[in-house]
PDB file of N, CA and C in Angstrom:
ATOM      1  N   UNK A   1     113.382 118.031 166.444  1.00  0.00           N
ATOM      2  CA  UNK A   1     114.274 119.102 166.017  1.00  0.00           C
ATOM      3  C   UNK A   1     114.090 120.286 166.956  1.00  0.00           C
ATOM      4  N   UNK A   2     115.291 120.941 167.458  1.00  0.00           N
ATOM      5  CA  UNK A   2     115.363 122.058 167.899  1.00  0.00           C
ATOM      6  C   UNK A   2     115.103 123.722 167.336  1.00  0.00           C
ATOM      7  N   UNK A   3     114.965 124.319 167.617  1.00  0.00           N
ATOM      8  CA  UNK A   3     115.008 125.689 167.493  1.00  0.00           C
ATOM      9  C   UNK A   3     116.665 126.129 166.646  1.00  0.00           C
ATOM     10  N   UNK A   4     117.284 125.378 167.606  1.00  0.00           N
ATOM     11  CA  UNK A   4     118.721 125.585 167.142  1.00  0.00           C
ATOM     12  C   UNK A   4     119.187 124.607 165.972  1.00  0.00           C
ATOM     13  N   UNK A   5     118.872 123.584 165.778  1.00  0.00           N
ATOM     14  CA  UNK A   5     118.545 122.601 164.791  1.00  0.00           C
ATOM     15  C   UNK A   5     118.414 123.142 163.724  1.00  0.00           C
ATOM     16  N   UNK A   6     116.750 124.320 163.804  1.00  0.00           N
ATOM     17  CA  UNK A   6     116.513 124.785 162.296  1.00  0.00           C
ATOM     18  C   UNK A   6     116.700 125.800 161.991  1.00  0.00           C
ATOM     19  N   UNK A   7     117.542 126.345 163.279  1.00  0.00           N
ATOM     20  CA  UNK A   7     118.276 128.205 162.721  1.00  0.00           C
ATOM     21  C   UNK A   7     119.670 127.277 162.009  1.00  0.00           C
ATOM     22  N   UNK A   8     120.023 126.513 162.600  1.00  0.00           N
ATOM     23  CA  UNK A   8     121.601 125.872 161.582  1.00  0.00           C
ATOM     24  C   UNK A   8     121.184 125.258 160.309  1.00  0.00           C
ATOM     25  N   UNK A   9     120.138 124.885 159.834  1.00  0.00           N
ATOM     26  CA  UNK A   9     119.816 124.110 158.954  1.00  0.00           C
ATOM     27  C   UNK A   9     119.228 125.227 158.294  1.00  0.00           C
ATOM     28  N   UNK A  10     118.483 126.426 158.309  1.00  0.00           N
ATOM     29  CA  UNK A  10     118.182 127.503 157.440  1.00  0.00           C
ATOM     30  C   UNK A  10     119.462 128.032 156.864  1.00  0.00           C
ATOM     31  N   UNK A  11     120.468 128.295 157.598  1.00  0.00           N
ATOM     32  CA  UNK A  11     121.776 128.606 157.603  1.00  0.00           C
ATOM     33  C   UNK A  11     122.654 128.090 156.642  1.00  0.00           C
ATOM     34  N   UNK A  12     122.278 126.567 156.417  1.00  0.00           N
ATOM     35  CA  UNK A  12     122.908 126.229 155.381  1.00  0.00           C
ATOM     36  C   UNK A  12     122.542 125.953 154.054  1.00  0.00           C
ATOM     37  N   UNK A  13     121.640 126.916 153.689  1.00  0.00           N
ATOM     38  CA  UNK A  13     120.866 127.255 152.648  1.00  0.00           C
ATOM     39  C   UNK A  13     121.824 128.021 151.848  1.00  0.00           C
ATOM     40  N   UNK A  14     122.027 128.141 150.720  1.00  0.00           N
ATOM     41  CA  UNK A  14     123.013 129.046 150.124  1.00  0.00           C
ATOM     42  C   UNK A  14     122.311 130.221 150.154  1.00  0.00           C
ATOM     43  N   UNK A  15     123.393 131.327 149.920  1.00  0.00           N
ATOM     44  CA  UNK A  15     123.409 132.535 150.767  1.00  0.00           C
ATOM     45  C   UNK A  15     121.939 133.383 151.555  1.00  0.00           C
ATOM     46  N   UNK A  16     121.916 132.555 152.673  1.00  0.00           N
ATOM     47  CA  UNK A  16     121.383 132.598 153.173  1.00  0.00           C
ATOM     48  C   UNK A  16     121.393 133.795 154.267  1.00  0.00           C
ATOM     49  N   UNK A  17     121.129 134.904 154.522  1.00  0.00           N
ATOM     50  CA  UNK A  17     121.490 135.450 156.214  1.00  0.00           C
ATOM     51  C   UNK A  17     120.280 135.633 157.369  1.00  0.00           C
ATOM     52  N   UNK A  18     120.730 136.085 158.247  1.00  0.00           N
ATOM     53  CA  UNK A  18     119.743 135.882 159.448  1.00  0.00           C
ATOM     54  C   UNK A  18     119.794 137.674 160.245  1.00  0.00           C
ATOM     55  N   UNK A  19     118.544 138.118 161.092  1.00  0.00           N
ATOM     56  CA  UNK A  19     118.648 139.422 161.279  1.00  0.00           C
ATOM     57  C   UNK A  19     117.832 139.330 162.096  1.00  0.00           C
ATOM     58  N   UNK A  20     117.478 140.078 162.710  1.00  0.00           N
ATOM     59  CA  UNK A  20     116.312 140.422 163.675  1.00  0.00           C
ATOM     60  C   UNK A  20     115.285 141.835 163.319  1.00  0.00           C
ATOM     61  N   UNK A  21     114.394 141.828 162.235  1.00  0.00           N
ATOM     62  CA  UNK A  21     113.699 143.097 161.758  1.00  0.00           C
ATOM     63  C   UNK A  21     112.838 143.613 162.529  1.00  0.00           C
ATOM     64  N   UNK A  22     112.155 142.670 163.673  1.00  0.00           N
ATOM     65  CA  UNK A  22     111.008 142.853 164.121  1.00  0.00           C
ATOM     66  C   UNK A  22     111.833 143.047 165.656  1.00  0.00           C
ATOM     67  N   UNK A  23     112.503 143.066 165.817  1.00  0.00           N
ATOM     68  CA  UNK A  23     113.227 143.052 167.574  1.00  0.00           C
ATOM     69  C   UNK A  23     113.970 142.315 167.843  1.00  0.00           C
ATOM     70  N   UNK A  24     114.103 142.256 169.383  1.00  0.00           N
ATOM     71  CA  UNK A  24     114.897 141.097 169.428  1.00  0.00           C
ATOM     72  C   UNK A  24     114.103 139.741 169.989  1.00  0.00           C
ATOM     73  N   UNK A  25     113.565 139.706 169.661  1.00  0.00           N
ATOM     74  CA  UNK A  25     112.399 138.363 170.038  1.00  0.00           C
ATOM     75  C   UNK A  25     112.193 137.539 168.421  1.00  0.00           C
ATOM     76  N   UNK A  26     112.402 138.324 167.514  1.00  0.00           N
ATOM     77  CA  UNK A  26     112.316 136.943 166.324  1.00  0.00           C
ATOM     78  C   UNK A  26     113.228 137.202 165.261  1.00  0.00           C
ATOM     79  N   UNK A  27     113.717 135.994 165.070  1.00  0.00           N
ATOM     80  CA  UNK A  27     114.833 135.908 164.111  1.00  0.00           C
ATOM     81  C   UNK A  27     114.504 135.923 162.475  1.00  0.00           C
ATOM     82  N   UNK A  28     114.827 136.279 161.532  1.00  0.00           N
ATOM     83  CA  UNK A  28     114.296 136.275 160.086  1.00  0.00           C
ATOM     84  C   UNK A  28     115.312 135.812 159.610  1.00  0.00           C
ATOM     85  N   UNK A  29     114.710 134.727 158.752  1.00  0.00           N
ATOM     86  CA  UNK A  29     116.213 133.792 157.638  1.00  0.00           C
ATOM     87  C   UNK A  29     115.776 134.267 156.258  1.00  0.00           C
ATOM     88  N   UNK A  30     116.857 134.745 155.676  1.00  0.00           N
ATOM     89  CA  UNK A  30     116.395 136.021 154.281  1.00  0.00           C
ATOM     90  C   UNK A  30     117.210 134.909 152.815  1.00  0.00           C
ATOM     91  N   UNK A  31     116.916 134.805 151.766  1.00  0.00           N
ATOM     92  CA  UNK A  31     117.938 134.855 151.078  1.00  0.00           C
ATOM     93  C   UNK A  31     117.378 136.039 149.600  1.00  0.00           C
ATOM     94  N   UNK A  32     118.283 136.665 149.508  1.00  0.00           N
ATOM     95  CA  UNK A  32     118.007 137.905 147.978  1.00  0.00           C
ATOM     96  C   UNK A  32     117.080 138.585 149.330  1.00  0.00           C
ATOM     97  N   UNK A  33     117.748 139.002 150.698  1.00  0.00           N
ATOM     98  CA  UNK A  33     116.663 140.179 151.144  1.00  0.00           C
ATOM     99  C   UNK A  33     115.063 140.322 151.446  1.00  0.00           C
ATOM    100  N   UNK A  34     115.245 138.693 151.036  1.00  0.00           N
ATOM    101  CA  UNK A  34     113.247 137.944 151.161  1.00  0.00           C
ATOM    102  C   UNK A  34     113.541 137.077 152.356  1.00  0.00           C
ATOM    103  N   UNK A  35     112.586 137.414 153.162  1.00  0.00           N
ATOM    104  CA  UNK A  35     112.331 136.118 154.071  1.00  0.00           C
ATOM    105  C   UNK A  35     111.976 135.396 153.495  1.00  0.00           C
ATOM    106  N   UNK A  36     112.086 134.172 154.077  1.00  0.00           N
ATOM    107  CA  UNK A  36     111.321 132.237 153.749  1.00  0.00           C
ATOM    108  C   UNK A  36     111.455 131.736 154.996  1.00  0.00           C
ATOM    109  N   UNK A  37     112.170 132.106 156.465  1.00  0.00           N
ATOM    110  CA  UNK A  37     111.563 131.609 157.490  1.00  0.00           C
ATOM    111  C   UNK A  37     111.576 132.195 158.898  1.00  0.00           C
ATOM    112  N   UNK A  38     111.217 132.189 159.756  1.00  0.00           N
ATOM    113  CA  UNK A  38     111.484 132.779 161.206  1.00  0.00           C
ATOM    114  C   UNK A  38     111.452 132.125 162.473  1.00  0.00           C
ATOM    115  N   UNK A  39     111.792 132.854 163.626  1.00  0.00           N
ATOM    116  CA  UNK A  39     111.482 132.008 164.626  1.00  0.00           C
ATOM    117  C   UNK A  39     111.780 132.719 165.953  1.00  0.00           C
ATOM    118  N   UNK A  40     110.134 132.767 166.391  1.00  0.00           N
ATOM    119  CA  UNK A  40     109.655 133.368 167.114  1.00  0.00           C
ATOM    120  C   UNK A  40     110.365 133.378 168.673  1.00  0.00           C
ATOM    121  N   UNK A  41     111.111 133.951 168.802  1.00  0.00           N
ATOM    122  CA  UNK A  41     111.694 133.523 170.164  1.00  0.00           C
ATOM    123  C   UNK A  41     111.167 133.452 171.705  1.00  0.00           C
ATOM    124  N   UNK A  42     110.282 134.547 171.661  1.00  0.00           N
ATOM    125  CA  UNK A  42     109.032 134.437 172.823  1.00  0.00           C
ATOM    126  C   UNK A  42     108.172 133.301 172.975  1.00  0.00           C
ATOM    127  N   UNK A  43     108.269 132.277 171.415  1.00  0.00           N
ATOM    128  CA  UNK A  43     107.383 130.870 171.293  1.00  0.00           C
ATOM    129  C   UNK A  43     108.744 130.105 170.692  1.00  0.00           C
ATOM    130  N   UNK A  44     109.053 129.456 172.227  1.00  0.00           N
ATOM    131  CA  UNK A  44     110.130 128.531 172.142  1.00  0.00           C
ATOM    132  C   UNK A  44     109.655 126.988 171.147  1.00  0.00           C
ATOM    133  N   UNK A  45     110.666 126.745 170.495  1.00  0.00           N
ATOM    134  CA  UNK A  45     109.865 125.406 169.338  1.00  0.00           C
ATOM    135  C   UNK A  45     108.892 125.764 168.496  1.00  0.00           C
ATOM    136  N   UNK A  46     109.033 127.163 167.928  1.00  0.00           N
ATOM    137  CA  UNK A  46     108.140 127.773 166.824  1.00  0.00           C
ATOM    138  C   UNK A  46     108.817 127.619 165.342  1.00  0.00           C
ATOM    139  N   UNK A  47     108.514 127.167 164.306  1.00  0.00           N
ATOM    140  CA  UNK A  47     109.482 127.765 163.378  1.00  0.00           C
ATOM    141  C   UNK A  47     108.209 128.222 162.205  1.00  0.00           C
ATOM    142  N   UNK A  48     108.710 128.615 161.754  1.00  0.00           N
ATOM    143  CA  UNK A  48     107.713 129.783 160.687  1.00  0.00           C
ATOM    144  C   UNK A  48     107.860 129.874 159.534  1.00  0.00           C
ATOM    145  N   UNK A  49     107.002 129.528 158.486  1.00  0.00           N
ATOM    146  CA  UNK A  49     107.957 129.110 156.671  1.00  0.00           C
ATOM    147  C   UNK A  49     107.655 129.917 156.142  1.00  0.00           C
ATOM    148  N   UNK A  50     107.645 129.790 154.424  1.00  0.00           N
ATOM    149  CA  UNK A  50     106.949 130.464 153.584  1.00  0.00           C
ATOM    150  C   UNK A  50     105.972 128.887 152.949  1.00  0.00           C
ATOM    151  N   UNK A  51     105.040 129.074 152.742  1.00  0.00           N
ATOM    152  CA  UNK A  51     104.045 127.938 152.113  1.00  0.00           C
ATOM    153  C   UNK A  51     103.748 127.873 151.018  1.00  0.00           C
ATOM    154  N   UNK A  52     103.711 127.022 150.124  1.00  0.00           N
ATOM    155  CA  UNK A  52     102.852 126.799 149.126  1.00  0.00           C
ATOM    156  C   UNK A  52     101.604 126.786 149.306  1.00  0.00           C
ATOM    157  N   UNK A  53     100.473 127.889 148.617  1.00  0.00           N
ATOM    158  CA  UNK A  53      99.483 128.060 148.877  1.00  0.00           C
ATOM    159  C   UNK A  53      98.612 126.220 148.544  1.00  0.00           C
ATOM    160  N   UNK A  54      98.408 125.889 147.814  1.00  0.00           N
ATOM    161  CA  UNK A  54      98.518 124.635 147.625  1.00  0.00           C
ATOM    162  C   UNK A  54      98.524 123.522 148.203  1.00  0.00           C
ATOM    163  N   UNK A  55      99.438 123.791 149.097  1.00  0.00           N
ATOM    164  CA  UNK A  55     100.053 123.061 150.438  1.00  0.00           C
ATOM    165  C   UNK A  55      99.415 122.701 151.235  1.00  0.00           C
ATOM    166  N   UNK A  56      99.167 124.089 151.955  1.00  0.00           N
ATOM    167  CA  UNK A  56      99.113 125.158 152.961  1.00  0.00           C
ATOM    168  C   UNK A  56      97.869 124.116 153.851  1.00  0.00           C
ATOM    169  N   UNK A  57      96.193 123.929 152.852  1.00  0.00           N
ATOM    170  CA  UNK A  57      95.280 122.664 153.427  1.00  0.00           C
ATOM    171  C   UNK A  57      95.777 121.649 153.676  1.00  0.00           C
ATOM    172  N   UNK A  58      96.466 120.579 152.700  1.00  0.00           N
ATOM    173  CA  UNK A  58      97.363 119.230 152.937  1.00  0.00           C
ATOM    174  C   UNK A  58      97.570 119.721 154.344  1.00  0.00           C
ATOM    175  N   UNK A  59      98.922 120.311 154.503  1.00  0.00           N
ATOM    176  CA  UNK A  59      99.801 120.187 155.759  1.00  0.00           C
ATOM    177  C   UNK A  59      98.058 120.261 156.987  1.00  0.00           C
ATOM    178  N   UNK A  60      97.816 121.318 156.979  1.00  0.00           N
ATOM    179  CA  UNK A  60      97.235 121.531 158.077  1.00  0.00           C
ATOM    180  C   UNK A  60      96.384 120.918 158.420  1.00  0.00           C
ATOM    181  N   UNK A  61      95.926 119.904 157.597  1.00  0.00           N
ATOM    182  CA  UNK A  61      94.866 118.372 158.159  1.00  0.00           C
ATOM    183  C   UNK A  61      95.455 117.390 158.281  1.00  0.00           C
ATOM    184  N   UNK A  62      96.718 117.638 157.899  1.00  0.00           N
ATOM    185  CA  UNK A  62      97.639 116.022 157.571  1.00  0.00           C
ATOM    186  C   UNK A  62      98.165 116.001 159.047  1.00  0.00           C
ATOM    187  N   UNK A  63      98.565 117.411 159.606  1.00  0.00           N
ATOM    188  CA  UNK A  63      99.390 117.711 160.780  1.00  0.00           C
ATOM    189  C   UNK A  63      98.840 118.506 162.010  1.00  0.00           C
ATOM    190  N   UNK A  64      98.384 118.098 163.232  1.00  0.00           N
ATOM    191  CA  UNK A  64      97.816 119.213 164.183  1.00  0.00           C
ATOM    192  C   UNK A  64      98.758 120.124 164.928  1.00  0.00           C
ATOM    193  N   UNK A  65      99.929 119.795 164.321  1.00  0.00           N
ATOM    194  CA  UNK A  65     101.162 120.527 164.722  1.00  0.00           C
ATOM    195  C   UNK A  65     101.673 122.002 163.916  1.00  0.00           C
ATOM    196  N   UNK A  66     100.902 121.529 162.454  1.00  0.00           N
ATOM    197  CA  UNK A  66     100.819 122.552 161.910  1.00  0.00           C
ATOM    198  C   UNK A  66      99.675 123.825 161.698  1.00  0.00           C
ATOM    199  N   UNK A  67      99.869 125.047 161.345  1.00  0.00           N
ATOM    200  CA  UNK A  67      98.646 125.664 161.982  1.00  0.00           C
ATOM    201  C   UNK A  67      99.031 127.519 161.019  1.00  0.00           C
ATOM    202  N   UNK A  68      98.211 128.066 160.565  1.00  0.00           N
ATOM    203  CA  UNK A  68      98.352 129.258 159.931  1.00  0.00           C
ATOM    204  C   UNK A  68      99.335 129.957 161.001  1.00  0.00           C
ATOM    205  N   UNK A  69     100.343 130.828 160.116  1.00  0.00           N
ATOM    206  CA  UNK A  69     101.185 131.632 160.988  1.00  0.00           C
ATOM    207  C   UNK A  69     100.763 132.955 161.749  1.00  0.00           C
ATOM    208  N   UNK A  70     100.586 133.170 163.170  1.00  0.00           N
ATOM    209  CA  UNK A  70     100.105 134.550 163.424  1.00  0.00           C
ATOM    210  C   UNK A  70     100.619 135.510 162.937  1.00  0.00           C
ATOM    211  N   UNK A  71     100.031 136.803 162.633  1.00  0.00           N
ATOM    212  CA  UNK A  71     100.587 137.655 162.271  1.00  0.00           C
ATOM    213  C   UNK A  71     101.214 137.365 160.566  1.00  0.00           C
ATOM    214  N   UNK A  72     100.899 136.929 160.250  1.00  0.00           N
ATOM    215  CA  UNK A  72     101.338 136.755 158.472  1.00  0.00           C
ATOM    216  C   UNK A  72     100.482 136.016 157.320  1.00  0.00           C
ATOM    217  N   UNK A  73     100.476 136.906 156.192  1.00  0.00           N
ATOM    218  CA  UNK A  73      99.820 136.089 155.697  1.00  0.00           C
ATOM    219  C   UNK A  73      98.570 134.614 155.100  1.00  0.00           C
ATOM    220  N   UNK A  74      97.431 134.531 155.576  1.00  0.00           N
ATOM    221  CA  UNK A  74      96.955 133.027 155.488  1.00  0.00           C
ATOM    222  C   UNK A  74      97.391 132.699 154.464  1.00  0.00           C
ATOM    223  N   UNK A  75      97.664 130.997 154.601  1.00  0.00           N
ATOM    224  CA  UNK A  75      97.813 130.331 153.200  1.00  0.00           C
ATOM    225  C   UNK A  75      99.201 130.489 152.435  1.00  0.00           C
ATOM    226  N   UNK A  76      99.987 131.332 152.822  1.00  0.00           N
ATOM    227  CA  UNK A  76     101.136 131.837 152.324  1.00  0.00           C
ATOM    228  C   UNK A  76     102.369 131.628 153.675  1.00  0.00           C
ATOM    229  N   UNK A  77     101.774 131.640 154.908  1.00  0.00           N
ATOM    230  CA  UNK A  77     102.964 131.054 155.953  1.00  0.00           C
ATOM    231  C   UNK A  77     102.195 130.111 157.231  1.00  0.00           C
ATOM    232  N   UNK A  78     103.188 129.434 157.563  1.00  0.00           N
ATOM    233  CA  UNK A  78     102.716 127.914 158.179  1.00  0.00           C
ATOM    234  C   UNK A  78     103.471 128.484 159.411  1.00  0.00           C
ATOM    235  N   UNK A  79     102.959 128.018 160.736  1.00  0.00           N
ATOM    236  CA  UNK A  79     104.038 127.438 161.973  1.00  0.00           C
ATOM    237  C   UNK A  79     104.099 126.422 162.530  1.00  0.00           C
ATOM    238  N   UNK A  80     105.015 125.919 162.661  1.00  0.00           N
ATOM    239  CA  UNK A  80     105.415 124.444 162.891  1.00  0.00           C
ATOM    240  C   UNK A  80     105.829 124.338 164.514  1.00  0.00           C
ATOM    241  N   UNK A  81     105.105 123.532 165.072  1.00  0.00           N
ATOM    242  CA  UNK A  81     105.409 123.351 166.884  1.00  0.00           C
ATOM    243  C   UNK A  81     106.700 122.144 166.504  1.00  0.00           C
ATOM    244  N   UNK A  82     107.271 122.701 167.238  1.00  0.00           N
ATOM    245  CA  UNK A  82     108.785 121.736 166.629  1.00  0.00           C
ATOM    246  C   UNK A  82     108.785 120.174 167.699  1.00  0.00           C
ATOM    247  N   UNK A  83     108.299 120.794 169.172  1.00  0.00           N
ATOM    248  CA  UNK A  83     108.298 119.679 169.980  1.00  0.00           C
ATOM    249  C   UNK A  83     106.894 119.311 169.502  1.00  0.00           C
ATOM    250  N   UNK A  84     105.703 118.357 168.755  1.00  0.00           N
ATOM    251  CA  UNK A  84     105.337 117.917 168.709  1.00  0.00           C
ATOM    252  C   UNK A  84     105.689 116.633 168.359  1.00  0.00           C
ATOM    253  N   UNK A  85     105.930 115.182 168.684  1.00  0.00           N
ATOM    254  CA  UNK A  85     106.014 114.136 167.885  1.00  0.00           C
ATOM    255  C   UNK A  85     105.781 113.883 166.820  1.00  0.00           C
ATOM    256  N   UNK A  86     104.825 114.310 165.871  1.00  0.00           N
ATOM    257  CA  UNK A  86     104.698 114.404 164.663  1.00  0.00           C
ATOM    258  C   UNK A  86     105.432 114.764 163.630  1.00  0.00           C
ATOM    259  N   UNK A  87     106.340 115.995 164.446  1.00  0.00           N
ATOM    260  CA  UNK A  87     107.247 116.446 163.228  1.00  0.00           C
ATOM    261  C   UNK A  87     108.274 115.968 163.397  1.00  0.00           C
ATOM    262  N   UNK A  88     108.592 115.512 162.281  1.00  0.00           N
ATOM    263  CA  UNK A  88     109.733 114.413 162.127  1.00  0.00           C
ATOM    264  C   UNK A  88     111.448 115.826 161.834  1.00  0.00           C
ATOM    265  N   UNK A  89     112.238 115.305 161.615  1.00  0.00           N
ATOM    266  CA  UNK A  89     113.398 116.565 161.218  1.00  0.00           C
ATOM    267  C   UNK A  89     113.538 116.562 159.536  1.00  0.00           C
ATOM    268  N   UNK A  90     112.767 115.091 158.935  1.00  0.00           N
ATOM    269  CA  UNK A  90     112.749 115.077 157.676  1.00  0.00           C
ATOM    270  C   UNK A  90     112.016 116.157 157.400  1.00  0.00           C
ATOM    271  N   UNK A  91     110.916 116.006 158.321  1.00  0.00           N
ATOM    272  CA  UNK A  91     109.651 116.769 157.797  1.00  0.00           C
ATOM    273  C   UNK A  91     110.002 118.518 157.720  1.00  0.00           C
ATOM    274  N   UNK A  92     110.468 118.646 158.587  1.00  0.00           N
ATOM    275  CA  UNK A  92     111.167 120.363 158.924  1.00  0.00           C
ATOM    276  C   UNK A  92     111.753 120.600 157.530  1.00  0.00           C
ATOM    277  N   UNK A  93     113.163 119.506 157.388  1.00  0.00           N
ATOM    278  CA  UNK A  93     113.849 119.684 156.169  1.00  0.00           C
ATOM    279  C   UNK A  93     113.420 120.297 154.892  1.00  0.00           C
ATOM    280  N   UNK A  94     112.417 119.112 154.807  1.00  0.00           N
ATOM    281  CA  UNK A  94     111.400 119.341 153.695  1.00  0.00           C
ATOM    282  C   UNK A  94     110.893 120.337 153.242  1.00  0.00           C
ATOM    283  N   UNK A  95     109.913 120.643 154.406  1.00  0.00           N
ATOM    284  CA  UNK A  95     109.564 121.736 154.284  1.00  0.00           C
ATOM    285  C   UNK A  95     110.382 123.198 154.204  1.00  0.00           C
ATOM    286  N   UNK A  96     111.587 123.317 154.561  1.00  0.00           N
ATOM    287  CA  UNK A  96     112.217 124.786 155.108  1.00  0.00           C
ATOM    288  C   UNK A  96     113.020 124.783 153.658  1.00  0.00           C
ATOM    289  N   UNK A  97     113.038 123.334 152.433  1.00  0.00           N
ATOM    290  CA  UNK A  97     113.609 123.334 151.704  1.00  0.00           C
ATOM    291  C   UNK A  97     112.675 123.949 150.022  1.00  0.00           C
ATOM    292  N   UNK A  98     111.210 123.904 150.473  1.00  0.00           N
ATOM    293  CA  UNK A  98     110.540 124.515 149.822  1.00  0.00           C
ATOM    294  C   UNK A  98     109.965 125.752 150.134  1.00  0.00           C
ATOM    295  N   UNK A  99     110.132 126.156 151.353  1.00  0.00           N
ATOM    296  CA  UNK A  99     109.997 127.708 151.505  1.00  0.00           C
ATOM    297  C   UNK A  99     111.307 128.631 150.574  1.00  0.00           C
ATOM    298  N   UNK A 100     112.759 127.774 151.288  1.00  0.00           N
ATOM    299  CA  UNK A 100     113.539 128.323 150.643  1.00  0.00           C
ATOM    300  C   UNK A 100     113.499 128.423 149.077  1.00  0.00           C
ATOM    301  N   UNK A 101     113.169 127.788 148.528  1.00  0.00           N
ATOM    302  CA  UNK A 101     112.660 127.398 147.000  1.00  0.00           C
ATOM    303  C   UNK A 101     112.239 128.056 146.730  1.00  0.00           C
ATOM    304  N   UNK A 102     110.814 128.720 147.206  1.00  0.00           N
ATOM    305  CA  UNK A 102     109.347 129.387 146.551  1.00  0.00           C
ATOM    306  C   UNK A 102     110.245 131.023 146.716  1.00  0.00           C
ATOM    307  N   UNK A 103     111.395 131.142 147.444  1.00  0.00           N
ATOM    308  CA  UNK A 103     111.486 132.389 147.946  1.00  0.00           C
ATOM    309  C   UNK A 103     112.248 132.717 146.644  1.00  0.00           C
ATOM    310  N   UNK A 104     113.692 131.863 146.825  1.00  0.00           N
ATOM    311  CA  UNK A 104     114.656 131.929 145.510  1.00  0.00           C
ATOM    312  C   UNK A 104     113.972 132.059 144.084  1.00  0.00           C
ATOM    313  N   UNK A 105     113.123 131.357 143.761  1.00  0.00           N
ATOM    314  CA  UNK A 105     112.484 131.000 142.443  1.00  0.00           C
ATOM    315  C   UNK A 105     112.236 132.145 142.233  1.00  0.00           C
ATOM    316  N   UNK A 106     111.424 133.042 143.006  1.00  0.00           N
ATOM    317  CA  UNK A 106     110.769 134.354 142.105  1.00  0.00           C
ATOM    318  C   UNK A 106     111.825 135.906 142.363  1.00  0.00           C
ATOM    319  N   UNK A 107     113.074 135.813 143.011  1.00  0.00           N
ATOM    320  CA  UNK A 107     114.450 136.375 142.773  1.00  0.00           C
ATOM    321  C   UNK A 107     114.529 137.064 141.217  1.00  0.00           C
ATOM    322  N   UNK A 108     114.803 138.135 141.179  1.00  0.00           N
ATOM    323  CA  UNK A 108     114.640 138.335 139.853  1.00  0.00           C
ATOM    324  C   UNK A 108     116.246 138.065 139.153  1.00  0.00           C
ATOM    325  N   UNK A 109     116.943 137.846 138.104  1.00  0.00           N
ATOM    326  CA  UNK A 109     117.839 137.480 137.508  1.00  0.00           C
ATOM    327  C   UNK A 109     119.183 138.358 138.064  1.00  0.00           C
ATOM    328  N   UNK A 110     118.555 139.566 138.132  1.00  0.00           N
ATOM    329  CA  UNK A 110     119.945 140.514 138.491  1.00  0.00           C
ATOM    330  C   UNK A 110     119.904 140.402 140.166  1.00  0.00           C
ATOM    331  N   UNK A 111     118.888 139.750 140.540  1.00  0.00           N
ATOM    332  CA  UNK A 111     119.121 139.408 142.362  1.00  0.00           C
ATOM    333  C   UNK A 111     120.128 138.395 142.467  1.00  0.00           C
ATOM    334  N   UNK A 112     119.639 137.250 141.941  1.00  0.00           N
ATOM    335  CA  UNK A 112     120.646 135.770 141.346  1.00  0.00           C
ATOM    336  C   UNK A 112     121.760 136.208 141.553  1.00  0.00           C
ATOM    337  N   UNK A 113     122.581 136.674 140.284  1.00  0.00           N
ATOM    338  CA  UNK A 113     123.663 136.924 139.650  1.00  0.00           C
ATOM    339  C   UNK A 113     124.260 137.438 141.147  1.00  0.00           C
ATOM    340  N   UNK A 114     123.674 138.781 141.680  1.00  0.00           N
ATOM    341  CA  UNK A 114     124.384 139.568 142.906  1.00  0.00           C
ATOM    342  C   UNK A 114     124.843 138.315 143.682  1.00  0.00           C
ATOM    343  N   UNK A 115     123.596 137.491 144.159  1.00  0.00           N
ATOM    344  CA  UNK A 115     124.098 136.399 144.993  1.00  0.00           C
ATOM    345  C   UNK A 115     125.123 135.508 144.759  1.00  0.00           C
ATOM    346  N   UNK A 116     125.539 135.293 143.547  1.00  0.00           N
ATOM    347  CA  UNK A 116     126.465 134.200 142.978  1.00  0.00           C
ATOM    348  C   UNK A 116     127.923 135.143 143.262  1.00  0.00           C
ATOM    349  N   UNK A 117     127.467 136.600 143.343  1.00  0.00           N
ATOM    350  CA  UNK A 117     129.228 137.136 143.209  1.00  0.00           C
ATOM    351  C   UNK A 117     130.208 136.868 144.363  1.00  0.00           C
TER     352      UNK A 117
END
């Protein structure tokens, strides 16, 4: 999977948008105004989640591709080397589908609703 791969595939997350907060070197995929992923543009084939703390060990012994995110959080964000063989595009999916999850889930009701209008 590409860079461009998983900025289109964050994208089609429901209401999803994209911004640049930090410059123009990294992209932020928001939904309700929360990040759940990024991607570092100075680290070409980076992509950047939100984690299940939980997770967070699994992935990172299961995967040497995966690895705590600089600059954020331990245990709470992952980065994913996209050109490694290991990572499959299921695997991206997967994962960018439970960041998006963990982000939405704790949305408070009147965030929801805004988003649905």
């Amino acid at each position: 999977m590409t860079i461009e791969d998983a900025r289109i595939y964050c994208l089609s997350k429901p209401h999803v948008t994209e911004d640049m907060p930090f410059g123009d070197d990294y992209v932020a995929f928001r939904v309700g105004g929360k990040i759940f992923a990024g991607l570092p543009l100075e680290k070409p084939n980076l992509l950047v989640l939100k984690c299940d703390p939980e997770m967070f060990d699994e992935m990172v012994a299961q995967y040497s591709a995966i690895e705590q995110a600089w600059h954020w959080h331990k245990r709470l964000w992952m980065q994913i080397h996209l050109d490694d063989a290991e990572i499959t595009t299921e695997l991206v999916k997967y994962l960018t589908d439970i960041a998006y999850e963990l982000v939405y889930s704790k949305l408070t009701k009147k965030a929801k609703a805004e988003l649905e209008l």
